[in-house]
Protein backbone atom coordinates (compact mmCIF):
# COMPACT_ATOMS: atom_id res chain seq x y z
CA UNK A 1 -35.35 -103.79 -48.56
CA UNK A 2 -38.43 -105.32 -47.08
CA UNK A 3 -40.20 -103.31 -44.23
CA UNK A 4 -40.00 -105.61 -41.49
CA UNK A 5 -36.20 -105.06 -41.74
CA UNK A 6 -36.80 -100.79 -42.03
CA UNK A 7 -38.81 -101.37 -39.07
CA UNK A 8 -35.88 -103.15 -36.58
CA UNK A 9 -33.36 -100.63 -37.49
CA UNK A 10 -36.13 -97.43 -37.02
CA UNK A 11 -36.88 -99.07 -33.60
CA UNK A 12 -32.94 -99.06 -33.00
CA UNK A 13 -32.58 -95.61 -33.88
CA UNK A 14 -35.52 -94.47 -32.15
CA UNK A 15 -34.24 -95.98 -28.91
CA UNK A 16 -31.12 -95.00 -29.21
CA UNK A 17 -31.21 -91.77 -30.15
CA UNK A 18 -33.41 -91.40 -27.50
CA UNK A 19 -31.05 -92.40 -24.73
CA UNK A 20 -28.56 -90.54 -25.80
CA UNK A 21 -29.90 -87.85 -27.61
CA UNK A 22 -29.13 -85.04 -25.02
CA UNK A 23 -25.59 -85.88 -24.47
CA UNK A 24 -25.22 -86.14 -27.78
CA UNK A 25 -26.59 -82.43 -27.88
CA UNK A 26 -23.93 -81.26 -25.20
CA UNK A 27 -21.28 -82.44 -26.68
CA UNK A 28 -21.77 -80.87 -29.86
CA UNK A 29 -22.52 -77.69 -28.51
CA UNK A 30 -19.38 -77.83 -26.38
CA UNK A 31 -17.39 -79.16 -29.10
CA UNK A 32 -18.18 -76.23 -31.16
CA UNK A 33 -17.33 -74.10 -28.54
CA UNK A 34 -13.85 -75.46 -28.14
CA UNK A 35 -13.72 -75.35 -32.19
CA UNK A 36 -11.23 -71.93 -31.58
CA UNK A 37 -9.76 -71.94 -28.15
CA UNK A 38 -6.34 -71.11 -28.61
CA UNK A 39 -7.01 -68.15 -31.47
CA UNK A 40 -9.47 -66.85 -28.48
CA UNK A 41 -7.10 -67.70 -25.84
CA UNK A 42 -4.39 -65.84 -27.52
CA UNK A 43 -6.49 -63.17 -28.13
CA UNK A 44 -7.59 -62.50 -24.64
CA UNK A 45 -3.92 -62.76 -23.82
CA UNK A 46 -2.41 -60.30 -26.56
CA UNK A 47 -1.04 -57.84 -24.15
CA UNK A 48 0.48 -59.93 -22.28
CA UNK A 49 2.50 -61.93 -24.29
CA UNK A 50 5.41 -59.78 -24.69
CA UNK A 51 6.99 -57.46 -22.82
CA UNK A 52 9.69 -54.79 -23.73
CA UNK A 53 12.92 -55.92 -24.62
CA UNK A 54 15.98 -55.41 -22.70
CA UNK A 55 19.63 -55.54 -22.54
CA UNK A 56 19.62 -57.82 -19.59
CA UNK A 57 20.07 -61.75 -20.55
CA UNK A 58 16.90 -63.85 -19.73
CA UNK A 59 16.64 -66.03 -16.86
CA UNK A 60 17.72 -69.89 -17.43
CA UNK A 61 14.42 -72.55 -17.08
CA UNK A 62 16.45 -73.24 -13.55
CA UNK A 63 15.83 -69.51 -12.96
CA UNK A 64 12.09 -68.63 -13.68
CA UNK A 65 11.06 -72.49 -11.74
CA UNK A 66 13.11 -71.21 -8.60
CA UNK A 67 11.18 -67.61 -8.45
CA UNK A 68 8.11 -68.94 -9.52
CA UNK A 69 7.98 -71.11 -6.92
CA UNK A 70 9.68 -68.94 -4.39
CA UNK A 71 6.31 -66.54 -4.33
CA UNK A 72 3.71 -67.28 -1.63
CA UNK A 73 1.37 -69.92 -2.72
CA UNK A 74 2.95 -70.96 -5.39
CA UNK A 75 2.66 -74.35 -6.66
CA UNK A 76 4.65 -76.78 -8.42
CA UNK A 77 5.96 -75.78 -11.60
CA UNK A 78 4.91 -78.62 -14.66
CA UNK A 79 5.37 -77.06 -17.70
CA UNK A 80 6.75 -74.10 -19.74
CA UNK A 81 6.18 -72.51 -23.01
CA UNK A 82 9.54 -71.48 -23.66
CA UNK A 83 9.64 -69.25 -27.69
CA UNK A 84 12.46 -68.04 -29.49
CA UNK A 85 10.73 -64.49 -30.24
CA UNK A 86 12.71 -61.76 -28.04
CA UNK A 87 10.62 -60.24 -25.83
CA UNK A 88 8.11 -63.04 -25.71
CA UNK A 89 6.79 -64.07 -22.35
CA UNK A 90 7.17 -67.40 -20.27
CA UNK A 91 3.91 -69.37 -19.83
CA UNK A 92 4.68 -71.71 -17.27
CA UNK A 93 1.62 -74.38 -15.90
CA UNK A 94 1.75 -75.16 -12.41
CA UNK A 95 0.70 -78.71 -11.28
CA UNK A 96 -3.08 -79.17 -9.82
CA UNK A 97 -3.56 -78.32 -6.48
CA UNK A 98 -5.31 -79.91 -3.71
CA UNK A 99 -8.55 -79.21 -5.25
CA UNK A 100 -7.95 -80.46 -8.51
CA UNK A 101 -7.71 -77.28 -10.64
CA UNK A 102 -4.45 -75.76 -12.83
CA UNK A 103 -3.60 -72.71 -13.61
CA UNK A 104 -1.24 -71.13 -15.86
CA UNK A 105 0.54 -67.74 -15.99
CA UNK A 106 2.76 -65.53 -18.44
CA UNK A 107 6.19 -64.82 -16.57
CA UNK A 108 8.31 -62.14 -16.96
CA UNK A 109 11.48 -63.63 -19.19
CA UNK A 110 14.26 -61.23 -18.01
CA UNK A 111 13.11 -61.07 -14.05
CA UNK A 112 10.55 -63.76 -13.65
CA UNK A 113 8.03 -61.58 -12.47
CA UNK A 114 4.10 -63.04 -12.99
CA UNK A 115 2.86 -60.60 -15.63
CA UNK A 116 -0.62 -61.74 -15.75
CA UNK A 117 -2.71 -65.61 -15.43
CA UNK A 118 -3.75 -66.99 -18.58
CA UNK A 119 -7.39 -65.41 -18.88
CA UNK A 120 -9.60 -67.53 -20.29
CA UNK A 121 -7.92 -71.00 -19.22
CA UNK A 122 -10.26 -71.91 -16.50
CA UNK A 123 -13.51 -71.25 -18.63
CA UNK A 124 -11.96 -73.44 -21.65
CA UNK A 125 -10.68 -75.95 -18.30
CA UNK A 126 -14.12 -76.52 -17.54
CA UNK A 127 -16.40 -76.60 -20.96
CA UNK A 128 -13.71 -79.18 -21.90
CA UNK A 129 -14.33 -81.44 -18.99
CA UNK A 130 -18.24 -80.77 -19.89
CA UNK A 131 -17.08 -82.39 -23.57
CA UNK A 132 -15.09 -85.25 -22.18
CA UNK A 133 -16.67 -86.18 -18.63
CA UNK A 134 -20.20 -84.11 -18.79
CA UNK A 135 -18.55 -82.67 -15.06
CA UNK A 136 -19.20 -85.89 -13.47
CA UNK A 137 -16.84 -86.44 -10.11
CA UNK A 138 -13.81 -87.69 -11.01
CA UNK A 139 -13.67 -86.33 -14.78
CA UNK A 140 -11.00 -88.81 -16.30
CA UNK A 141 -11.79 -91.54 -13.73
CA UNK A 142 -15.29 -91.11 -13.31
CA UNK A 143 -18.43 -92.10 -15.00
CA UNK A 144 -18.54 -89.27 -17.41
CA UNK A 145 -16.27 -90.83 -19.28
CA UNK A 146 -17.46 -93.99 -19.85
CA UNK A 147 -21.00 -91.90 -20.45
CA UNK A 148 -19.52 -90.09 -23.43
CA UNK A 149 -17.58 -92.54 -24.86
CA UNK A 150 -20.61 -94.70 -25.18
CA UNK A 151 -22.75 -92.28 -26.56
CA UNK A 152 -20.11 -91.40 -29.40
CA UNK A 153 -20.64 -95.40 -29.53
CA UNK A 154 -24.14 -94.95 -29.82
CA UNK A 155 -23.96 -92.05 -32.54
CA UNK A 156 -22.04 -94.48 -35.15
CA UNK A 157 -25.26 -96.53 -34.59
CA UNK A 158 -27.72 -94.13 -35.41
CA UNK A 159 -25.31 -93.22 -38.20
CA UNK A 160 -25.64 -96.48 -40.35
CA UNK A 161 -29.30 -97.35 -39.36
CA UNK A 162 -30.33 -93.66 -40.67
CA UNK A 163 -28.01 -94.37 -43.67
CA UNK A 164 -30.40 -97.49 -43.66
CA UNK A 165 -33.22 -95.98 -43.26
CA UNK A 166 -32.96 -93.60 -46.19
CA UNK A 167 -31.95 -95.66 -48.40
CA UNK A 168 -33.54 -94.48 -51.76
CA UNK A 169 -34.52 -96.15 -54.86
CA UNK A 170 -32.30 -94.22 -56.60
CA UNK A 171 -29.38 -94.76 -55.46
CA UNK A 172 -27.64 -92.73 -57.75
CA UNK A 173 -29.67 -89.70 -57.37
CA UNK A 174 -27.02 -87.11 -56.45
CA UNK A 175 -30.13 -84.75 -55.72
CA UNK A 176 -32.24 -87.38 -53.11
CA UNK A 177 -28.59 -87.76 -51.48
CA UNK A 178 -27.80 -83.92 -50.73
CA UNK A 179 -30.89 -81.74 -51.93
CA UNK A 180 -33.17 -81.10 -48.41
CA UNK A 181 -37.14 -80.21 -50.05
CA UNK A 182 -37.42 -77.48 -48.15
CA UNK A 183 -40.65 -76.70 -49.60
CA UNK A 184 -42.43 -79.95 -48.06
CA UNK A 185 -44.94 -78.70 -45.29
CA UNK A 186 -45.11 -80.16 -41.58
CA UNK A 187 -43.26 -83.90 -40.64
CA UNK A 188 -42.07 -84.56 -44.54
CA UNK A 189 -40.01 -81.06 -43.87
CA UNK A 190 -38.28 -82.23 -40.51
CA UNK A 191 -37.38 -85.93 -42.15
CA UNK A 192 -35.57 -84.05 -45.15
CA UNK A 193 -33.81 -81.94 -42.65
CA UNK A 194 -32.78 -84.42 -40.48
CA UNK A 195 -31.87 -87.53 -42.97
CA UNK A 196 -30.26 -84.81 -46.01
CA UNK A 197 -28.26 -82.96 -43.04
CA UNK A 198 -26.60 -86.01 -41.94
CA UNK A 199 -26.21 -87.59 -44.90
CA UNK A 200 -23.66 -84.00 -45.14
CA UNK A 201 -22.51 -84.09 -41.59
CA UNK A 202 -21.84 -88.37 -41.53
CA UNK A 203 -18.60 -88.20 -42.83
CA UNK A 204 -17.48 -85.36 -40.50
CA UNK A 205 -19.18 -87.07 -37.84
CA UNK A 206 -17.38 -90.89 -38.41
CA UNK A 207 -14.24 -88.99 -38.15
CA UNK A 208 -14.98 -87.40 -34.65
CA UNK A 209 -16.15 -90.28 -33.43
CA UNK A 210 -13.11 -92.62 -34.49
CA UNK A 211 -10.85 -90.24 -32.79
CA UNK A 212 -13.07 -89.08 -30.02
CA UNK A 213 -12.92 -92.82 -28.38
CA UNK A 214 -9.38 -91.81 -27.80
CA UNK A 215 -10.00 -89.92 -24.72
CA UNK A 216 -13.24 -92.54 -23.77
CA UNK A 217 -11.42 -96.05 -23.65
CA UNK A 218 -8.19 -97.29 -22.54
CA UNK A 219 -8.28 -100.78 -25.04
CA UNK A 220 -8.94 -98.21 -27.68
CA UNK A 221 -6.41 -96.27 -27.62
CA UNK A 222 -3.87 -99.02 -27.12
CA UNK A 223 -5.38 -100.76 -30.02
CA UNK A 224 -5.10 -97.72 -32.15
CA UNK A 225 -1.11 -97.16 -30.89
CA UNK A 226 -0.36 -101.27 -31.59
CA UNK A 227 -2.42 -100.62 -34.58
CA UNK A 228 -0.49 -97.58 -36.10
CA UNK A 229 2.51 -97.01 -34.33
CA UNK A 230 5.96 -98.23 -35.46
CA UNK A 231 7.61 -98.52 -32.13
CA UNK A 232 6.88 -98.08 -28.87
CA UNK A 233 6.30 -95.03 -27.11
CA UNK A 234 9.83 -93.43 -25.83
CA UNK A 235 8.18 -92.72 -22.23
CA UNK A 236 8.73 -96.80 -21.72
CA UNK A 237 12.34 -96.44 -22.56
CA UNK A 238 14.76 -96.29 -19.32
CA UNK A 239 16.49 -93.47 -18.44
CA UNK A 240 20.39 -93.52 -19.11
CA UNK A 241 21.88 -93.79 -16.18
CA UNK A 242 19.17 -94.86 -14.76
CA UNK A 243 20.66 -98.03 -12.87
CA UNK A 244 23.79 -96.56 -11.34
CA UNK A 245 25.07 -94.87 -14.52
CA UNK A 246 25.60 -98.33 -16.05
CA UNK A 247 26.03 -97.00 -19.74
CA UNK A 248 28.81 -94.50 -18.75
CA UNK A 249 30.22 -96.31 -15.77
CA UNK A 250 30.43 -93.01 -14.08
CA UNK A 251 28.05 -93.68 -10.98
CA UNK A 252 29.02 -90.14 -9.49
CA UNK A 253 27.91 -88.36 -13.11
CA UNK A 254 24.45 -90.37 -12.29
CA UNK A 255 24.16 -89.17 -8.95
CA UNK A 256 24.69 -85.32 -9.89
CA UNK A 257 21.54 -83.48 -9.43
CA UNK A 258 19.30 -83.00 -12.21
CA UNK A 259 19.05 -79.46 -14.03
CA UNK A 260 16.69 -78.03 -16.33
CA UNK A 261 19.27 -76.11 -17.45
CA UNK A 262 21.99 -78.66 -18.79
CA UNK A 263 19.23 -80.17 -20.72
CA UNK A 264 18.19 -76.58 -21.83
CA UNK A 265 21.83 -76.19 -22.68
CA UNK A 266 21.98 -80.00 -24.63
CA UNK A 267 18.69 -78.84 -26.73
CA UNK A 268 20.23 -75.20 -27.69
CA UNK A 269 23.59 -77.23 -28.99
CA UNK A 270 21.48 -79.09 -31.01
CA UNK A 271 18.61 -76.80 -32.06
CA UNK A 272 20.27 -73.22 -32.08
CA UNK A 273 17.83 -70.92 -33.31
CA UNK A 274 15.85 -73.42 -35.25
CA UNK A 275 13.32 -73.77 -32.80
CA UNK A 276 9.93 -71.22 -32.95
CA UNK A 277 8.84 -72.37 -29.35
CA UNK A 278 8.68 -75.45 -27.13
CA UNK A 279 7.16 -77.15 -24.45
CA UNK A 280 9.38 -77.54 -21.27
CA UNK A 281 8.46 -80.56 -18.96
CA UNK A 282 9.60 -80.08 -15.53
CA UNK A 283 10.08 -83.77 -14.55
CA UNK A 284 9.08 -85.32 -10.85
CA UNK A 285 12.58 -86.32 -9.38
CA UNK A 286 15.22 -87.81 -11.61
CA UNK A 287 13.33 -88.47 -14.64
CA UNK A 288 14.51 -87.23 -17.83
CA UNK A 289 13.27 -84.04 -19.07
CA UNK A 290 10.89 -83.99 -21.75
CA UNK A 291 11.59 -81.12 -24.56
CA UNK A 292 9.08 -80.80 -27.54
CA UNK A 293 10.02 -78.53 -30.01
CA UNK A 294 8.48 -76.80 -33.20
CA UNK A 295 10.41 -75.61 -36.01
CA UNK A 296 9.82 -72.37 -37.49
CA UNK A 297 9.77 -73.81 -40.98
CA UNK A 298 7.42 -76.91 -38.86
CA UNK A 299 4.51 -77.79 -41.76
CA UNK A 300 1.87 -77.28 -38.68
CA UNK A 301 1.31 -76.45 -35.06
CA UNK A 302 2.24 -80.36 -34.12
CA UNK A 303 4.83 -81.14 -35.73
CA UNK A 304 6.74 -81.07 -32.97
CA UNK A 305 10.90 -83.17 -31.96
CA UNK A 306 10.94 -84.76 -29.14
CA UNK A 307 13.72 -84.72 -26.66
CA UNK A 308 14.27 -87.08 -23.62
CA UNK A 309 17.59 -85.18 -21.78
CA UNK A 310 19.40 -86.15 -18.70
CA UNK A 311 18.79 -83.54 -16.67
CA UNK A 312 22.20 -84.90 -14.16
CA UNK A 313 24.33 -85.10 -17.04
CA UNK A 314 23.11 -83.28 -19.97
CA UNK A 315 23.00 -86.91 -22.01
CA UNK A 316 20.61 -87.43 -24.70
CA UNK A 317 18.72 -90.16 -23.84
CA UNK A 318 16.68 -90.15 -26.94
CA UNK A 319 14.97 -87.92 -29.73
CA UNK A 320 11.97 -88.49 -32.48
CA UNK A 321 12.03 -86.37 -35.26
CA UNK A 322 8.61 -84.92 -36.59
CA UNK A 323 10.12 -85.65 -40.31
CA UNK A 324 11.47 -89.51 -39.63
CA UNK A 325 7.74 -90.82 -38.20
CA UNK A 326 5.71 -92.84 -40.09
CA UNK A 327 2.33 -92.32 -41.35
CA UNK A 328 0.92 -94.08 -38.70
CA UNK A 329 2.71 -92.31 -36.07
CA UNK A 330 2.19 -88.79 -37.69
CA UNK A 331 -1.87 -89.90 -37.12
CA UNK A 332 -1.14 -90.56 -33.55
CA UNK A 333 0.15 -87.28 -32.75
CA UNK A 334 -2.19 -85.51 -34.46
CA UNK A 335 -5.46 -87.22 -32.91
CA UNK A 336 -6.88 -84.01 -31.68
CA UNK A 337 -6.24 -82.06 -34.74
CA UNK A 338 -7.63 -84.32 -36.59
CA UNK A 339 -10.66 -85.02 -33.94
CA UNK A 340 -11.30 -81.29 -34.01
CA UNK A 341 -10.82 -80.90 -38.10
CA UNK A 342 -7.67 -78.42 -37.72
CA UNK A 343 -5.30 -81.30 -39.52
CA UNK A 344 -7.50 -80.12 -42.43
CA UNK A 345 -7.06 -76.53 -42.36
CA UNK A 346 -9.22 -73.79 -41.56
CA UNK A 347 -11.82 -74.84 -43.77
CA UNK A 348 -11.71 -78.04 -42.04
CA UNK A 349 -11.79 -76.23 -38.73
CA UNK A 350 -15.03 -74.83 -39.50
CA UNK A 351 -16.82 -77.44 -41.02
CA UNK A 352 -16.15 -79.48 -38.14
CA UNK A 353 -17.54 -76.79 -35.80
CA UNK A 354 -20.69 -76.07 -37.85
CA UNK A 355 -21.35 -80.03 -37.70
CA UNK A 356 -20.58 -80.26 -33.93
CA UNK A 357 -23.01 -77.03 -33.85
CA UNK A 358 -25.77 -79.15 -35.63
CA UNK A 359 -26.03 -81.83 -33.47
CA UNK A 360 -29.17 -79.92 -31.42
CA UNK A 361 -31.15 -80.05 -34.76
CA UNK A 362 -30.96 -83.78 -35.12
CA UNK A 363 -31.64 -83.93 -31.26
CA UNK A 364 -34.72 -81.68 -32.09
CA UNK A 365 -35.86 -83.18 -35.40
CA UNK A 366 -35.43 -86.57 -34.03
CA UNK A 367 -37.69 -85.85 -31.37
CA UNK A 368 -40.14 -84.36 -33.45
CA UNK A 369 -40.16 -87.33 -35.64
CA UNK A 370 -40.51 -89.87 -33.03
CA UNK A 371 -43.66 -88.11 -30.91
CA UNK A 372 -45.36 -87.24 -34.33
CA UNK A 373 -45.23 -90.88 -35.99
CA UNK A 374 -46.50 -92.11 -32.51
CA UNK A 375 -49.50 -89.88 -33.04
CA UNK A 376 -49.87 -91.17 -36.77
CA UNK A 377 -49.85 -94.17 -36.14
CA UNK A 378 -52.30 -94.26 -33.15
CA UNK A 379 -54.28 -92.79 -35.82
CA UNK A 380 -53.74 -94.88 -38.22
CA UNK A 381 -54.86 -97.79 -35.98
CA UNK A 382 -58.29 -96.26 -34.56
CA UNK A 383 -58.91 -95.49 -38.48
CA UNK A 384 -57.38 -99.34 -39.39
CA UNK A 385 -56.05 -97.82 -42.78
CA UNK A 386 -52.99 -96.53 -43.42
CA UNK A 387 -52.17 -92.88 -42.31
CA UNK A 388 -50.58 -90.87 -45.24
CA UNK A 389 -46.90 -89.00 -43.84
CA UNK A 390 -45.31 -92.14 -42.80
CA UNK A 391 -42.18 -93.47 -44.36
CA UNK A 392 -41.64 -96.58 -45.29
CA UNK A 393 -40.74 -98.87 -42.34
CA UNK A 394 -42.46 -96.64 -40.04
């Protein structure tokens, strides 16, 4: 490749990288932070998550909302982790309050009594909005997002014009793809490090930032849903009943008031003891509620059912199976497993956290790179010859 061409794509690197070099940092720093959160989570939480069993029945979902929320300064009630294990506690999510923060607690299952908050939630809370939004005002609906989605933007850039850039004669050198030469002194050491480090990382890195742009752009993630779902999404689906109890003809069923117990009841009838745990949605007014259960025989921690029940009538409105979705839609639920390597396992877990933990060295190395080939080659013009330690292009 001539050098004129090496030369546009260095200066598009350089510039790049430069602009977004330290958000690129933060985010990988935070991202490997967040590589572990709920095996640390549910470690800070271990003594808490059960209590001892008794021969008194546990409360109904109807139950724990109505004492929760009878306790001074309680908020709303938005979600519950409800499990199967006897003994287990309640965590139940309130809704944000008036200054924009959640919180979570484990509830008593037999009494409803608040055993203990979820420690650990609010630090986790915050270094995610750090990794998403940077802690911009407004988070989701701020700048910070659109700052972080176009820097993962930016990083896909800097991927191919390094690829570019260190291009080698031999292609098919296995050993100038992977094989760093440590032993070089000075500048040749930090361009080894940085181009043979992400030539290992790239891969890793192209997957984080295809499903990183999830949380960064709206048109993205509806183009990735049109792309790979089968059908729409069930939320768009009207609620039975939801136009005077039309399908039943029963307008006084449709009027009854909605209970999170008749759809726990409609969910046990068809799950029995099946389910390890699930997620309880306490919906706003007469909206269905949301069920999304794991199996304990489920292949992974995602591979959830999801219920839509009339909460008036105890109706199914509708259900997606974990084992009937498509490829495609299997992808879509698992975006941020696979965004934070867990799809793949543990090993995938922690490769994906050593190459978000990496990210400062290209940040550094880069930076080394650029302010010492500056200083070559003002040297190499006061000297008009060429000054030995740059690459080609450079």
């Amino acid at each position: 490749m001539a050098s004129p061409i090496k030369s546009a794509f260095l200066q598009v690197h350089s510039i790049i990288g430069l602009a977004i070099s330290l958000v690129l940092g933060l985010m990988g720093v935070t991202g490997a932070m967040l590589s572990f959160e709920d095996e640390i989570v549910a470690a800070l939480n271990r003594d808490v998550a059960k209590v001892e069993l008794r021969s008194a029945p546990v409360l109904t979902p109807d139950e724990i909302v109505a004492r929760l929320q009878g306790q001074p300064g309680a908020g709303k009630v938005q979600l519950m982790l409800l499990s199967s294990e006897p003994g287990a506690t309640v965590r139940a999510r309130f809704a944000r309050n008036e200054a924009g923060e959640r919180s979570s607690v484990f509830v008593d299952p037999y009494d409803g009594r608040i055993v203990a908050p979820v420690s650990g939630e609010g630090f986790f809370a915050t270094l995610r909005n750090l990794h998403r939004f940077l802690l911009l005002p407004g988070n989701g609906n701020g700048y910070g997002r659109l700052i972080t989605g176009v820097s993962a933007i930016g990083l896909l850039v800097l991927l191919i014009s390094g690829m570019v850039l260190r291009w080698p004669r031999r292609v098919r050198s296995i050993r100038t793809w992977l094989k760093p030469n440590l032993a070089m002194p000075g500048r040749a050491f930090h361009w080894s490090l940085h181009s043979v480090v992400g030539t290992w990382v790239l891969p890793i890195y192209v997957v984080t930032i295809l499903t990183g742009l999830w949380w960064s752009f709206d048109w993205y993630k509806a183009s990735a849903t049109w792309l790979l779902s089968s059908k729409p999404p069930v939320a768009a689906k009207a609620p039975a009943g939801a136009k005077g109890g039309a399908r039943s003809g029963n307008a006084a069923e449709a009027a009854a008031a909605p209970s999170l117990d008749r759809a726990w009841a409609t969910f046990l009838a068809d799950q029995g003891s099946q389910y390890a745990n699930v997620y309880l949605q306490v919906p706003n007014g007469p909206s269905p509620v949301r069920l999304r259960s794991l199996a304990k025989d489920a292949p992974h921690d995602v591979a959830r059912d999801d219920f839509r029940i009339d909460g008036a009538t105890g109706r199914v409105i509708a259900v997606e199976r974990y084992a009937d979705k498509s490829v495609g839609d299997s992808i879509l639920q698992r975006v941020l497993q696979i965004h934070t390597g867990a799809a793949f396992g543990l090993v995938g877990r922690i490769l994906f956290m050593i190459a978000a933990a990496l990210m400062p060295l290209f940040m550094a190395t880069g930076l080394i790179l650029y302010f010492s080939r500056r200083r070559l080659r003002a040297a190499s013009k006061s000297r008009r010859r060429h000054t030995v330690g740059l690459v080609p292009g450079e």
